[in-house]
C-alpha atoms as a PDB file:
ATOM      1  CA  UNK A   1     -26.746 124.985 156.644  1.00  0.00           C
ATOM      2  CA  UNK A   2     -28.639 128.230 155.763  1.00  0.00           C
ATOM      3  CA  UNK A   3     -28.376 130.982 158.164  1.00  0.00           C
ATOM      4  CA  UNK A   4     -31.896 132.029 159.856  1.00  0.00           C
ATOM      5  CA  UNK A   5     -32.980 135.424 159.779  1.00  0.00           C
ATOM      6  CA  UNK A   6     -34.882 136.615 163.284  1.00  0.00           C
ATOM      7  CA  UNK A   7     -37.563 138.995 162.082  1.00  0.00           C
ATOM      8  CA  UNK A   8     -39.638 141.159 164.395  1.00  0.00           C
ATOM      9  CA  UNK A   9     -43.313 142.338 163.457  1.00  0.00           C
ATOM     10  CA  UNK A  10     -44.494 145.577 164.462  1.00  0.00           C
ATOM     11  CA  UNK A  11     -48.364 146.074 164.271  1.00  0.00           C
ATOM     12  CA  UNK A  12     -49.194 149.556 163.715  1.00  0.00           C
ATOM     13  CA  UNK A  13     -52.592 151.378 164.356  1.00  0.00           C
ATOM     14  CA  UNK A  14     -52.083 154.862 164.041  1.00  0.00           C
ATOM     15  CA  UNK A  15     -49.394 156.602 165.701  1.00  0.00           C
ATOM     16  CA  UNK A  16     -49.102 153.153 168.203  1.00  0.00           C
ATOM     17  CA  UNK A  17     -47.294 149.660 167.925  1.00  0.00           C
ATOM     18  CA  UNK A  18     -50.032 147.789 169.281  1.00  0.00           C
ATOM     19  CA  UNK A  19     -50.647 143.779 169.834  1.00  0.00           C
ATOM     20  CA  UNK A  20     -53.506 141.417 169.751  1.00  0.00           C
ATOM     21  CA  UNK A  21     -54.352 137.881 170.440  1.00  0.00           C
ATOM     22  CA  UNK A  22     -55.416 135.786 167.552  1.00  0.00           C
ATOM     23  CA  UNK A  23     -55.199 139.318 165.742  1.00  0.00           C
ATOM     24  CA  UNK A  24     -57.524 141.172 167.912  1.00  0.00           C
ATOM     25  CA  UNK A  25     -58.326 143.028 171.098  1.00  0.00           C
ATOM     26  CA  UNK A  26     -55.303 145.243 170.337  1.00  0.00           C
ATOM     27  CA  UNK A  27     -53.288 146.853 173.123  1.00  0.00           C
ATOM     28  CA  UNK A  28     -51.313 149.407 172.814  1.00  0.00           C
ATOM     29  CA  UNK A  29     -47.637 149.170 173.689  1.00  0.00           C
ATOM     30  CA  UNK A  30     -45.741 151.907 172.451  1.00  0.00           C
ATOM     31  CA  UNK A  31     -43.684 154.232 170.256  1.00  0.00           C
ATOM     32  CA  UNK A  32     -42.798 152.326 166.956  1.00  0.00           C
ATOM     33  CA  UNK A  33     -40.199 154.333 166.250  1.00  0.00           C
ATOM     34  CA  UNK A  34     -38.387 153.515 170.128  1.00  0.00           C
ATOM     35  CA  UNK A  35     -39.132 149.336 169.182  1.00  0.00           C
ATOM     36  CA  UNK A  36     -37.569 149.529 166.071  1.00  0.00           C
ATOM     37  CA  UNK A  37     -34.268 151.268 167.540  1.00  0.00           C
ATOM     38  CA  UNK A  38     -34.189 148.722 170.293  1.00  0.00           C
ATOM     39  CA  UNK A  39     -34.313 145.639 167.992  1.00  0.00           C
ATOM     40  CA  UNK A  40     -32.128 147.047 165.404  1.00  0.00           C
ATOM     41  CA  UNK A  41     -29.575 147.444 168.177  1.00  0.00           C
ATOM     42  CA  UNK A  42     -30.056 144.052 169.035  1.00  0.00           C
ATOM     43  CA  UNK A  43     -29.556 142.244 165.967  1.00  0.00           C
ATOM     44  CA  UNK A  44     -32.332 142.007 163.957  1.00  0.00           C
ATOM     45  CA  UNK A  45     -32.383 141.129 160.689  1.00  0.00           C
ATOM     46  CA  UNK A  46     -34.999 142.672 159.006  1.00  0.00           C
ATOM     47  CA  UNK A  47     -38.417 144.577 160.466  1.00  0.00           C
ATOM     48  CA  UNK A  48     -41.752 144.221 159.387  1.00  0.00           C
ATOM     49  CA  UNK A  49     -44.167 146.610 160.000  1.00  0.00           C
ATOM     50  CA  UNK A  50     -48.092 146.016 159.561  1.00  0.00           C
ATOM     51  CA  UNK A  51     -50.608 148.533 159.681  1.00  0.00           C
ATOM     52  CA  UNK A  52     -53.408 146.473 160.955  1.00  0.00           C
ATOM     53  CA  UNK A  53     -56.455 148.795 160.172  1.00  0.00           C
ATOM     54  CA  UNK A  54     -55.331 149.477 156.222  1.00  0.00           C
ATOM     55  CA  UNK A  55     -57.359 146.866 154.386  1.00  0.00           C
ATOM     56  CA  UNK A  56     -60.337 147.992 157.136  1.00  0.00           C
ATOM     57  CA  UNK A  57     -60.058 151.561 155.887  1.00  0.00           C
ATOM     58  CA  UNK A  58     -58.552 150.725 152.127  1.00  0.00           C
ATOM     59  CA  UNK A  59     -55.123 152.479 152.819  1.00  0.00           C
ATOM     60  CA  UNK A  60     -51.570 152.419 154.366  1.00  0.00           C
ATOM     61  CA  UNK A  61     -50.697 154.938 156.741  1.00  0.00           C
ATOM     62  CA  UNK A  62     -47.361 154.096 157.488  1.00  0.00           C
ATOM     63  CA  UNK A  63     -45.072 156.088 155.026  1.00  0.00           C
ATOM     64  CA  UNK A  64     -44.439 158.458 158.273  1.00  0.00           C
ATOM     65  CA  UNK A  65     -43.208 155.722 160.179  1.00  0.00           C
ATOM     66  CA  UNK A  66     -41.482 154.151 157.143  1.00  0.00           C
ATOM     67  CA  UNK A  67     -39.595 157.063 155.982  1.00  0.00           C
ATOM     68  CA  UNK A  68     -38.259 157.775 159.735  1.00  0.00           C
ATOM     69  CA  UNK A  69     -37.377 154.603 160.261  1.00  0.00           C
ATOM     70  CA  UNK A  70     -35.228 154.342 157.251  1.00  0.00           C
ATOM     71  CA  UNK A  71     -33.249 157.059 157.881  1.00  0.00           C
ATOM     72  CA  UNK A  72     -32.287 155.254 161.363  1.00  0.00           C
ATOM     73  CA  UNK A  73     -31.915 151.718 160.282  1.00  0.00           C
ATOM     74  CA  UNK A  74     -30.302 149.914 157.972  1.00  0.00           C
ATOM     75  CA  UNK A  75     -31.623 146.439 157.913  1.00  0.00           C
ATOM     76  CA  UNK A  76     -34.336 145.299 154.966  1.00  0.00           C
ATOM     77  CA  UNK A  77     -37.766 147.049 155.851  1.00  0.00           C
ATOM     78  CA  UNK A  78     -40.910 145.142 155.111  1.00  0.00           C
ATOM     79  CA  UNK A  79     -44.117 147.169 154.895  1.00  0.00           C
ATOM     80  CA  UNK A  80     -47.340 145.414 154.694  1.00  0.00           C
ATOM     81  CA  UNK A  81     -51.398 146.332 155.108  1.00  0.00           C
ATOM     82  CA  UNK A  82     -53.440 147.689 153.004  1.00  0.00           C
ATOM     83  CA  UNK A  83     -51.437 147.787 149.889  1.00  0.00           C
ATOM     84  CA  UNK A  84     -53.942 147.097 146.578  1.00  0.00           C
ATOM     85  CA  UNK A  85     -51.846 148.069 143.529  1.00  0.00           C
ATOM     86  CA  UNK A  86     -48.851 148.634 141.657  1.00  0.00           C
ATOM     87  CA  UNK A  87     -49.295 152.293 142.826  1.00  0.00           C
ATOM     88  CA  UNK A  88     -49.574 151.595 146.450  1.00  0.00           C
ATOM     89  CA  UNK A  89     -46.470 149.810 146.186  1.00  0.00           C
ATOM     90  CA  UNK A  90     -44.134 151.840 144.299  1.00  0.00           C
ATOM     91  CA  UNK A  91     -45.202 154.530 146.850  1.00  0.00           C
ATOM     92  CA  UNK A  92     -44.368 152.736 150.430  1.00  0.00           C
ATOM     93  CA  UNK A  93     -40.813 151.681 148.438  1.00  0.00           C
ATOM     94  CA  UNK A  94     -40.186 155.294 147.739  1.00  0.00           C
ATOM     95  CA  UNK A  95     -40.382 156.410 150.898  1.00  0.00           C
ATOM     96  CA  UNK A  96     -37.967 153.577 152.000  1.00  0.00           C
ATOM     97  CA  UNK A  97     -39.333 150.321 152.196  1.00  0.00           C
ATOM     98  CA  UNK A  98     -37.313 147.514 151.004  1.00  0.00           C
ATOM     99  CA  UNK A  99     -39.914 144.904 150.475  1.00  0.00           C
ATOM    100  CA  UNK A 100     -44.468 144.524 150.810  1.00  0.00           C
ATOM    101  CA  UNK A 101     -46.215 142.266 152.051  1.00  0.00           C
ATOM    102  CA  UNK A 102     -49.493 141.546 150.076  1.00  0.00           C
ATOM    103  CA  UNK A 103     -53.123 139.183 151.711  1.00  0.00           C
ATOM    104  CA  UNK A 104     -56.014 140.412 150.924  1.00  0.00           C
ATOM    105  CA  UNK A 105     -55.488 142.384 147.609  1.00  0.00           C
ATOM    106  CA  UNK A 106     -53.273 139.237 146.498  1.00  0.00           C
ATOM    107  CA  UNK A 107     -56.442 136.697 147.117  1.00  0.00           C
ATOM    108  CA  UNK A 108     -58.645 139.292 145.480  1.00  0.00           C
ATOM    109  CA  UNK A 109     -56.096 139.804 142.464  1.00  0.00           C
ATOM    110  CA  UNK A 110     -53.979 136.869 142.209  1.00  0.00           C
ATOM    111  CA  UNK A 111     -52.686 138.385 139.293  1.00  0.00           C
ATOM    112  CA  UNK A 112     -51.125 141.114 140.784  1.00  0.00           C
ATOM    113  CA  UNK A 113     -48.223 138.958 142.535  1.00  0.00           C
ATOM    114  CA  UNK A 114     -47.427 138.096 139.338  1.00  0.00           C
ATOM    115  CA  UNK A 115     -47.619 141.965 138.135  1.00  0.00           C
ATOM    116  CA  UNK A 116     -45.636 143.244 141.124  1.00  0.00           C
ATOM    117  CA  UNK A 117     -43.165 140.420 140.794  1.00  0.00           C
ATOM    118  CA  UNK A 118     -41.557 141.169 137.658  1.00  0.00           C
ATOM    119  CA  UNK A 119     -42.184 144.986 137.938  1.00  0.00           C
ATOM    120  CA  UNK A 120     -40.270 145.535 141.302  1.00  0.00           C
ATOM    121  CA  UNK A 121     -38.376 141.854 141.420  1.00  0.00           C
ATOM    122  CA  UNK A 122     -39.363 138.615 143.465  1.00  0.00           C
ATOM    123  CA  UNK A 123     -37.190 139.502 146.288  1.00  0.00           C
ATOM    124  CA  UNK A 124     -39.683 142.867 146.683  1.00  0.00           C
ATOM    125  CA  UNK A 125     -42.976 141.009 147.116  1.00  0.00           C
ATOM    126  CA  UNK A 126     -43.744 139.295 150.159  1.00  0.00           C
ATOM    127  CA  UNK A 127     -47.335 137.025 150.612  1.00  0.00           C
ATOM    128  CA  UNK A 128     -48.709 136.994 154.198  1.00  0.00           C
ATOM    129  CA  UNK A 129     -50.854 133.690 154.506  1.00  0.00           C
ATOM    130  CA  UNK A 130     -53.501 133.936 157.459  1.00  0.00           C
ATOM    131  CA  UNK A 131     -54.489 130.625 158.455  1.00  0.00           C
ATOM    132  CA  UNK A 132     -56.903 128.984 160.824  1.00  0.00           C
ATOM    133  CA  UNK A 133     -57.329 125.304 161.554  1.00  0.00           C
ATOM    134  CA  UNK A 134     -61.051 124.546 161.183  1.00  0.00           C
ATOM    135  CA  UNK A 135     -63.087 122.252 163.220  1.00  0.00           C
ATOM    136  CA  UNK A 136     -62.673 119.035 160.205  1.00  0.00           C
ATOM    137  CA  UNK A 137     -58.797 119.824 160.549  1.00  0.00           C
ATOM    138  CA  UNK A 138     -58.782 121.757 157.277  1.00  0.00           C
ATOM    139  CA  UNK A 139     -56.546 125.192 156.948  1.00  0.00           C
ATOM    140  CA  UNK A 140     -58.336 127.898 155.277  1.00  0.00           C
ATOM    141  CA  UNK A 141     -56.538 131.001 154.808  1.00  0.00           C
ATOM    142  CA  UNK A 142     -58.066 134.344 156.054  1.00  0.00           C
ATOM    143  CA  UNK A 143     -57.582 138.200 155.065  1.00  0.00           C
ATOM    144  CA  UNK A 144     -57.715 141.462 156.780  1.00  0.00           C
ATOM    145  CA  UNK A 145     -56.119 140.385 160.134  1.00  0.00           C
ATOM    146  CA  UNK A 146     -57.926 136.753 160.737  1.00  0.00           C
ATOM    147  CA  UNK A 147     -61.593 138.734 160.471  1.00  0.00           C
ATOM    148  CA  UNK A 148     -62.230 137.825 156.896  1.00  0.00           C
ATOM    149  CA  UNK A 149     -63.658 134.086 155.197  1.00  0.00           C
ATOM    150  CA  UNK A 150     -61.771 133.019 152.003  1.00  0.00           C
ATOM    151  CA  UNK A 151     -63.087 129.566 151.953  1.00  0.00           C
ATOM    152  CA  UNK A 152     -59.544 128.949 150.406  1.00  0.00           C
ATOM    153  CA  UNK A 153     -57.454 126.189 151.106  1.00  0.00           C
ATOM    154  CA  UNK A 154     -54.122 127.414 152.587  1.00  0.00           C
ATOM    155  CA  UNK A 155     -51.737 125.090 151.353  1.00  0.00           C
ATOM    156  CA  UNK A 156     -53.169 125.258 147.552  1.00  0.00           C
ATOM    157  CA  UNK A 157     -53.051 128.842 148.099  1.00  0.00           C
ATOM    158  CA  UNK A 158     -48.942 128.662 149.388  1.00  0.00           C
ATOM    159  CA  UNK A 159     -48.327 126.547 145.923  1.00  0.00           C
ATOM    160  CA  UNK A 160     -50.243 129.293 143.669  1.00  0.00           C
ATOM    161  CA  UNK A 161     -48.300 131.780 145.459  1.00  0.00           C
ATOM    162  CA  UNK A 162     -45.008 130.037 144.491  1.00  0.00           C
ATOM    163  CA  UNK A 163     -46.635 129.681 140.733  1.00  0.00           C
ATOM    164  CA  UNK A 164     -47.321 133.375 140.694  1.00  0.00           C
ATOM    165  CA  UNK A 165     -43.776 134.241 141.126  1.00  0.00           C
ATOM    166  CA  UNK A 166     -43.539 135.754 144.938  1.00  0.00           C
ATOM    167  CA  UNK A 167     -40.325 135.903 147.067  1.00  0.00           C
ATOM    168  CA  UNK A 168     -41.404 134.600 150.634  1.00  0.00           C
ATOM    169  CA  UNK A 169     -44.340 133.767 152.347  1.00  0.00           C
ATOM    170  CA  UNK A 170     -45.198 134.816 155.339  1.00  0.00           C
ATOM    171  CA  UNK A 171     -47.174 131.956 157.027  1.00  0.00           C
ATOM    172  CA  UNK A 172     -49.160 132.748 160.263  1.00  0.00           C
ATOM    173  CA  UNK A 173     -51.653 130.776 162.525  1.00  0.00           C
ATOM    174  CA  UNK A 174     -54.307 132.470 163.379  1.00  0.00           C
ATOM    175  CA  UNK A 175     -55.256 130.557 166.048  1.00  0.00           C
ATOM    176  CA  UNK A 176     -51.363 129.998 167.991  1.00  0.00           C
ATOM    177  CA  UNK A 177     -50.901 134.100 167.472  1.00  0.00           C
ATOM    178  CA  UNK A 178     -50.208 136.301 170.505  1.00  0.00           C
ATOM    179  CA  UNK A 179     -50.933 133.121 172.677  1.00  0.00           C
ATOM    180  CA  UNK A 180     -47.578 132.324 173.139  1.00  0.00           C
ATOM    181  CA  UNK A 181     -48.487 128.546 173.352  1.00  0.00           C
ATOM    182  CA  UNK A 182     -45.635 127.780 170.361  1.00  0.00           C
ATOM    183  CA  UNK A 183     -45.814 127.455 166.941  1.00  0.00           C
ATOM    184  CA  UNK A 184     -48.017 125.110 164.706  1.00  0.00           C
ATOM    185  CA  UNK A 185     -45.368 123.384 163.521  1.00  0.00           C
ATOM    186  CA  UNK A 186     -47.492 120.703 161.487  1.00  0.00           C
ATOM    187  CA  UNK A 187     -48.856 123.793 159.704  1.00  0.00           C
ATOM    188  CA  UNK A 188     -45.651 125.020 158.913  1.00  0.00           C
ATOM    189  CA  UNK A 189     -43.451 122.317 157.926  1.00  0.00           C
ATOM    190  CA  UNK A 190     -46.018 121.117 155.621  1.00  0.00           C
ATOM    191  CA  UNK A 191     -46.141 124.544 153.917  1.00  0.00           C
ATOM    192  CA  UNK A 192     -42.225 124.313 153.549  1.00  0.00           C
ATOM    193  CA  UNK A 193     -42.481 121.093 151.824  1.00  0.00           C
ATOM    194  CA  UNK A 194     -44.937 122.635 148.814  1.00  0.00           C
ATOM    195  CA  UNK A 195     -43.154 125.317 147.874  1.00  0.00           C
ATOM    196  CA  UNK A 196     -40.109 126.474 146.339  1.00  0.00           C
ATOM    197  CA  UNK A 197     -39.375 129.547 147.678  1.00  0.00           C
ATOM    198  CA  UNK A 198     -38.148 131.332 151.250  1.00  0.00           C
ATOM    199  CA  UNK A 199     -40.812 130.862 154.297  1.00  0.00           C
ATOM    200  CA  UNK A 200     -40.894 133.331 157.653  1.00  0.00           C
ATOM    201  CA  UNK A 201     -42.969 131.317 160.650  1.00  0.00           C
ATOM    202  CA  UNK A 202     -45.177 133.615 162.711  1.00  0.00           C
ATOM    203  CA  UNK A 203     -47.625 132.935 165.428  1.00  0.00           C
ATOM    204  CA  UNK A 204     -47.463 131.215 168.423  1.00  0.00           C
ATOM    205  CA  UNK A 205     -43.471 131.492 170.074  1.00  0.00           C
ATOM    206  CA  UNK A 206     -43.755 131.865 173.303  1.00  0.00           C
ATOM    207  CA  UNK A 207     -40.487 131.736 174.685  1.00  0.00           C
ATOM    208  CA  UNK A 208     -36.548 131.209 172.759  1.00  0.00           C
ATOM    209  CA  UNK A 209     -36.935 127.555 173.323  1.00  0.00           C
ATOM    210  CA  UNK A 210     -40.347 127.466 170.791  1.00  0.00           C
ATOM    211  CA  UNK A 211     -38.212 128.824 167.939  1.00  0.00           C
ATOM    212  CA  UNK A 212     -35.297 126.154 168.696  1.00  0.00           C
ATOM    213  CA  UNK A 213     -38.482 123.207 168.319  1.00  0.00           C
ATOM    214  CA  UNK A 214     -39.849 124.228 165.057  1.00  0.00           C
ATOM    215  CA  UNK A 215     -36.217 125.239 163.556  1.00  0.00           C
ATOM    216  CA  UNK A 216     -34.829 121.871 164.195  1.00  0.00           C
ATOM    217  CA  UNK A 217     -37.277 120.481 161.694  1.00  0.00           C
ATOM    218  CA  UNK A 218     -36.021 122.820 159.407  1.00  0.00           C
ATOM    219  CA  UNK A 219     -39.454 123.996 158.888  1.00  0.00           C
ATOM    220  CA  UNK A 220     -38.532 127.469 158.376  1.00  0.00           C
ATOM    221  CA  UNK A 221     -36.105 130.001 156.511  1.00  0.00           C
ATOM    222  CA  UNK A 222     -36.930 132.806 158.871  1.00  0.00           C
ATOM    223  CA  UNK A 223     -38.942 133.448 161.990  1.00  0.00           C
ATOM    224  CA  UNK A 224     -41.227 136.626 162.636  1.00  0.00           C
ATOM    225  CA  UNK A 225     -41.676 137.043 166.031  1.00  0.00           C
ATOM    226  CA  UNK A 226     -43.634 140.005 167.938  1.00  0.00           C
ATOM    227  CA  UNK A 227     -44.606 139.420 171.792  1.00  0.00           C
ATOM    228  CA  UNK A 228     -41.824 137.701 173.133  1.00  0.00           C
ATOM    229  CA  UNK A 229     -39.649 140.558 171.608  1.00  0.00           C
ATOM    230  CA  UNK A 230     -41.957 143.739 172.735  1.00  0.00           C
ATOM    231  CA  UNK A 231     -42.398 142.201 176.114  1.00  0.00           C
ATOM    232  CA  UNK A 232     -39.047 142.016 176.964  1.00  0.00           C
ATOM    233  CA  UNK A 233     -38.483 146.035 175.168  1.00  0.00           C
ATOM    234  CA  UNK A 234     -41.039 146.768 177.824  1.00  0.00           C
ATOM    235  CA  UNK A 235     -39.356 145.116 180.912  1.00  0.00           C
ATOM    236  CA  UNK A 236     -35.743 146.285 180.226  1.00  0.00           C
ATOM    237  CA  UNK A 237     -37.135 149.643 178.821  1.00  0.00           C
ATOM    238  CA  UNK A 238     -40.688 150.635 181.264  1.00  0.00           C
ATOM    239  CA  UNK A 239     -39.605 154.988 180.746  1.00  0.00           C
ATOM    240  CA  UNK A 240     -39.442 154.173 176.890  1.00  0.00           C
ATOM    241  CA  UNK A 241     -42.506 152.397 176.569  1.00  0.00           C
ATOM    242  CA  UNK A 242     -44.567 155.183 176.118  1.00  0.00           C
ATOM    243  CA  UNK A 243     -48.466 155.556 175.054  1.00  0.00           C
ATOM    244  CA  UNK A 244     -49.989 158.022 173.143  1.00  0.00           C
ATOM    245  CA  UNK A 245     -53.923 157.065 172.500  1.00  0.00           C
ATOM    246  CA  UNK A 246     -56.167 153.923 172.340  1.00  0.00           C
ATOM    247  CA  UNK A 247     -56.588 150.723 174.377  1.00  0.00           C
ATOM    248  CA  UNK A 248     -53.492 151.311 177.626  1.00  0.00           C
ATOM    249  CA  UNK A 249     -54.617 149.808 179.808  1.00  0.00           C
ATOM    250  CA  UNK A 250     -52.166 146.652 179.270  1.00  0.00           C
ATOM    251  CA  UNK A 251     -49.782 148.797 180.286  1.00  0.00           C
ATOM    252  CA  UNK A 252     -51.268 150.517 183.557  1.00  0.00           C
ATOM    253  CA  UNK A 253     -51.237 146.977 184.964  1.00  0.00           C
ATOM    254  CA  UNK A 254     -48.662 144.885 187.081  1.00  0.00           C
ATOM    255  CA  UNK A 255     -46.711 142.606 184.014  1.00  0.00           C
ATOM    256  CA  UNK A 256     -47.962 139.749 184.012  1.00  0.00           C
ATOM    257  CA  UNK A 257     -46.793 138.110 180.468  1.00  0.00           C
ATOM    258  CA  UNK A 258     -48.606 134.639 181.785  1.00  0.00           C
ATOM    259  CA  UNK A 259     -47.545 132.075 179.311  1.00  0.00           C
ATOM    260  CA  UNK A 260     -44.889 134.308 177.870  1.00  0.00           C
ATOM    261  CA  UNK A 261     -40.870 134.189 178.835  1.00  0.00           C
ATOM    262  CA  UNK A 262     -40.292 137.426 177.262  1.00  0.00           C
ATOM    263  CA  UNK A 263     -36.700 137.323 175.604  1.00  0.00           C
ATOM    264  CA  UNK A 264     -33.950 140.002 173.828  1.00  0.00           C
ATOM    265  CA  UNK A 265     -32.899 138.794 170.210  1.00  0.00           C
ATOM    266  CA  UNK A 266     -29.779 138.955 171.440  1.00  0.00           C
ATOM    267  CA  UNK A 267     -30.411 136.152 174.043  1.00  0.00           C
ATOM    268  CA  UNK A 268     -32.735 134.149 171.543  1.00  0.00           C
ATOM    269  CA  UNK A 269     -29.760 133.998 168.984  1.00  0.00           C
ATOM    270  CA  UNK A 270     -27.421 132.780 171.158  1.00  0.00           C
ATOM    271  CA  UNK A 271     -29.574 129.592 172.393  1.00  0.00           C
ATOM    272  CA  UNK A 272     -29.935 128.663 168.621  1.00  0.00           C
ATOM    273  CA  UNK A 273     -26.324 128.812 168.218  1.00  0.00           C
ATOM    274  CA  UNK A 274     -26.428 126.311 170.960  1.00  0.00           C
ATOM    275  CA  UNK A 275     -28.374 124.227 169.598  1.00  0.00           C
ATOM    276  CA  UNK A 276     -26.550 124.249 166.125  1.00  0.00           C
ATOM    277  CA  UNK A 277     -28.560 126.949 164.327  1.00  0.00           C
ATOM    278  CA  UNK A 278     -27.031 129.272 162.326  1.00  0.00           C
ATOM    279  CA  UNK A 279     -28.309 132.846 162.477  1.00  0.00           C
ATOM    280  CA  UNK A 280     -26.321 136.481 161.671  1.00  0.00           C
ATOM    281  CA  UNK A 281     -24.653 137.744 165.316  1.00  0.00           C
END
């Protein structure tokens, strides 16, 4: 059996880890830097960080963050948003990413999977896949967090992705993020069973008991997970959780998670080994 890796995503808009729903109507939560710490403590696997403004403004602003966080942690780094060329990507791996995460420059440039591929190695490049289930049932895939039309189809897309010579995908639904409703697991699995390589589930896990139901179709290699995880940094950790600009008032409120059961990676590894899942603890 092949041993899951628990992934958190960290959505970055400026100096802030923020969260949406669906991708929008981002609240800030926090320091990045004081998330990161927490989950590396906890067992996590890798990190993925997403500056969720880059392909709005045509740059990544994270090699602050990035080259911080490095020093600190020492678990595989992925580093994704706004990231259009070989150049952008040697940079954000000099200053101590491990791997990027391509969208909307990849559906733009197929070519440059291929490029990036065999210039920095398959493991390196990453393809996020934004998808949203329209009204006829059909997946399209989306760019520049959910707010962009491809009008491509996302599981041709997932197979030219494999063709072109990528690592992982990263597959998310658009329409199950931040809700914490569970994942679309029909979305997923069917993804799995086109392509060849790795794929990291994200969007929708609402509680440790979500990520149990789509793992035990082995639908997934890895799972990316964001609210449950921040949630539960900011119950255990309200001093840490700290604000510096933007939309706070999330925060000023009474927590109320509503459909969430905000969970530690600690505590969400140890119901898959339960349930006969194999993960790193």
């Amino acid at each position: 059996m092949k041993t899951i890796r628990i992934i958190p995503r960290l959505d970055i808009k400026g100096p802030n880890l923020v969260k949406g729903i669906h991708l929008e109507g981002l609240r800030v939560l926090g320091k990045p830097s004081d998330f990161a710490k927490y989950y590396y403590e906890q067992g996590a696997d890798e990190l993925m960080f997403m500056d969720v403004v880059a392909s709005l403004y045509e740059r990544n602003s994270l090699h602050d963050i990035i080259s911080e966080t490095a020093k600190k942690i020492f678990i595989p780094i992925t580093v994704g948003g706004g990231l259009r060329s070989i150049s952008d990507i040697k940079e954000v791996l000099r200053v101590g990413a491990d791997k990027v995460c391509l969208n909307t420059a990849a559906i733009k440039n197929p070519q440059l999977i291929r490029d990036a591929s065999r210039m920095f190695g398959s493991s390196t490049i990453v393809v996020a896949i934004e998808a949203i289930k329209e009204s006829e049932g059909k997946y399209l895939a989306y760019t520049d967090n959910g707010r962009e039309y491809t009008g491509i189809d996302v599981f041709e897309w997932a197979q030219k992705v494999d063709e072109l010579g990528a690592g992982e995908i990263v597959i998310t639904s658009v329409d199950r993020e931040g809700t914490g409703q569970g994942f679309d697991i029909d979305l997923i699995t069917k993804i799995r069973s086109l392509v060849s390589i790795p794929v990291i589930a994200h969007g929708g896990a609402g509680k440790s008991q979500d990520i149990v139901n789509l793992l035990k179709q082995e639908s997934a290699d890895a799972i990316m997970v964001s609210s449950l995880f921040h949630y539960h940094f900011i119950k255990e950790n309200e001093s840490k959780a700290s604000t510096l600009e933007g939309n706070v008032e999330f925060l000023k409120q009474k927590r109320n998670f509503h459909t969430f059961e905000p969970s530690s990676i600690n505590d969400s590894k140890k119901l898959l080994i339960e349930n006969n899942i194999k993960v790193r603890f």
